[in-house]
Protein backbone atom coordinates (compact mmCIF):
# COMPACT_ATOMS: atom_id res chain seq x y z
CA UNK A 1 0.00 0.00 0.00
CA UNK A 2 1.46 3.38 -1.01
CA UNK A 3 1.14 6.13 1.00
CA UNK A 4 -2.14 7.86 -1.72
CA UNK A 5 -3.78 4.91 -0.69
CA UNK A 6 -3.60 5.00 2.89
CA UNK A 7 -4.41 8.95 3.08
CA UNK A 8 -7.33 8.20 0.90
CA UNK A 9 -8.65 5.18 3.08
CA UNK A 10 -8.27 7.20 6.47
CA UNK A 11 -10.07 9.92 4.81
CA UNK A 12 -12.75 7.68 3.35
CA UNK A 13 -13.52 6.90 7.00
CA UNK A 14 -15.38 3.35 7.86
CA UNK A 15 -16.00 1.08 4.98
CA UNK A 16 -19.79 0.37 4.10
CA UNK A 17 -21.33 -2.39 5.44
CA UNK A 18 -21.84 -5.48 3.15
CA UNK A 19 -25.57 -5.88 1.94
CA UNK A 20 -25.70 -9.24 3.55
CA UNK A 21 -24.79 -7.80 6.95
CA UNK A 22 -27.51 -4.99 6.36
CA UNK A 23 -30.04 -7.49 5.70
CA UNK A 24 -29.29 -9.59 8.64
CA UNK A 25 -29.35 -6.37 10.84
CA UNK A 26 -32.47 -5.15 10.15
CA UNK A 27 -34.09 -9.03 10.55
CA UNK A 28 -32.83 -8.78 14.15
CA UNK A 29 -34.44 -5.85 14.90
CA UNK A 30 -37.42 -6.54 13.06
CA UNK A 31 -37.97 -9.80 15.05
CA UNK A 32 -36.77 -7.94 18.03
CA UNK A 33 -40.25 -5.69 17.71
CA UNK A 34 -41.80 -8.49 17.52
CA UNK A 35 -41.22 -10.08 20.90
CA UNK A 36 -41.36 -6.46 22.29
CA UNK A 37 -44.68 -5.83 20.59
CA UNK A 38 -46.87 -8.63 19.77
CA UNK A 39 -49.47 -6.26 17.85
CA UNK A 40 -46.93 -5.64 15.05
CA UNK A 41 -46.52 -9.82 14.66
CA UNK A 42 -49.50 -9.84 11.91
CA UNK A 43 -49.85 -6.27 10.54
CA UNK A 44 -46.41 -5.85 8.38
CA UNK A 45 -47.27 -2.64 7.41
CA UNK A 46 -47.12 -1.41 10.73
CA UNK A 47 -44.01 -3.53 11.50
CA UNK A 48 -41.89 -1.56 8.99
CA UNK A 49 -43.14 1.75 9.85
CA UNK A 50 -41.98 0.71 13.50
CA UNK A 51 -38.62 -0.13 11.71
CA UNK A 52 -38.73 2.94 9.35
CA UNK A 53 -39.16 5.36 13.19
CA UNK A 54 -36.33 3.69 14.53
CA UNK A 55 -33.13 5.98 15.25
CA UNK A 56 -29.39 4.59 15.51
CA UNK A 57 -27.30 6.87 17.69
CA UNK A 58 -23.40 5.88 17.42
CA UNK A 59 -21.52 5.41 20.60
CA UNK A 60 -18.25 6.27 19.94
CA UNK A 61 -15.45 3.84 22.02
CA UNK A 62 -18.35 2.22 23.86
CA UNK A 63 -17.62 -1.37 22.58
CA UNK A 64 -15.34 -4.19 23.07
CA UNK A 65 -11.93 -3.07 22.35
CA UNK A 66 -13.36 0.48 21.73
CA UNK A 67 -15.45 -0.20 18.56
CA UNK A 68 -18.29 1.76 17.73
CA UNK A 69 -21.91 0.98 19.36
CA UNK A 70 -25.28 1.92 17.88
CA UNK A 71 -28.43 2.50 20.47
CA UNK A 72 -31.66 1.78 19.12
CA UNK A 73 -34.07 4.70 20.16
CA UNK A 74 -38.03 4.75 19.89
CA UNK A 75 -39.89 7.93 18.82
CA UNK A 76 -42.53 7.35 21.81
CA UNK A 77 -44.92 4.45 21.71
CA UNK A 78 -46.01 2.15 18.94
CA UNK A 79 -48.40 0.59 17.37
């Protein structure tokens, strides 16, 4: 790696995360609503607007080894 390249990928910042991974992701929290709110289990609709409100705020240095953390946040109540 010349030294361009490793300017460029420290300005870049994090690389994107892999479709797969984003895919798995949002399962887990989708199935996570639905344990915490049996209404959305059988209106889908409702379970991706639930998604959709969701907010990820990043937690800088809060994770193992000091790796970035994101805290799920609800907009109020749902459903």
């Amino acid at each position: 790696m010349n030294i361009f390249e490793l300017i460029r990928s420290k300005l870049q910042g994090e690389p994107p995360i892999h479709p797969v991974d984003r895919m798995m992701a949002k399962r887990w929290v989708k199935e996570r609503l639905k344990v915490m709110y049996p209404e959305l289990r059988a209106d889908p609709r409702a379970l991706e607007a639930a998604y959709q409100s969701l907010t990820l705020d990043p937690l800088e240095g809060q994770g193992e080894g000091g790796e970035r953390l994101f805290e799920i946040s609800l907009p109020g109540r749902l459903g």
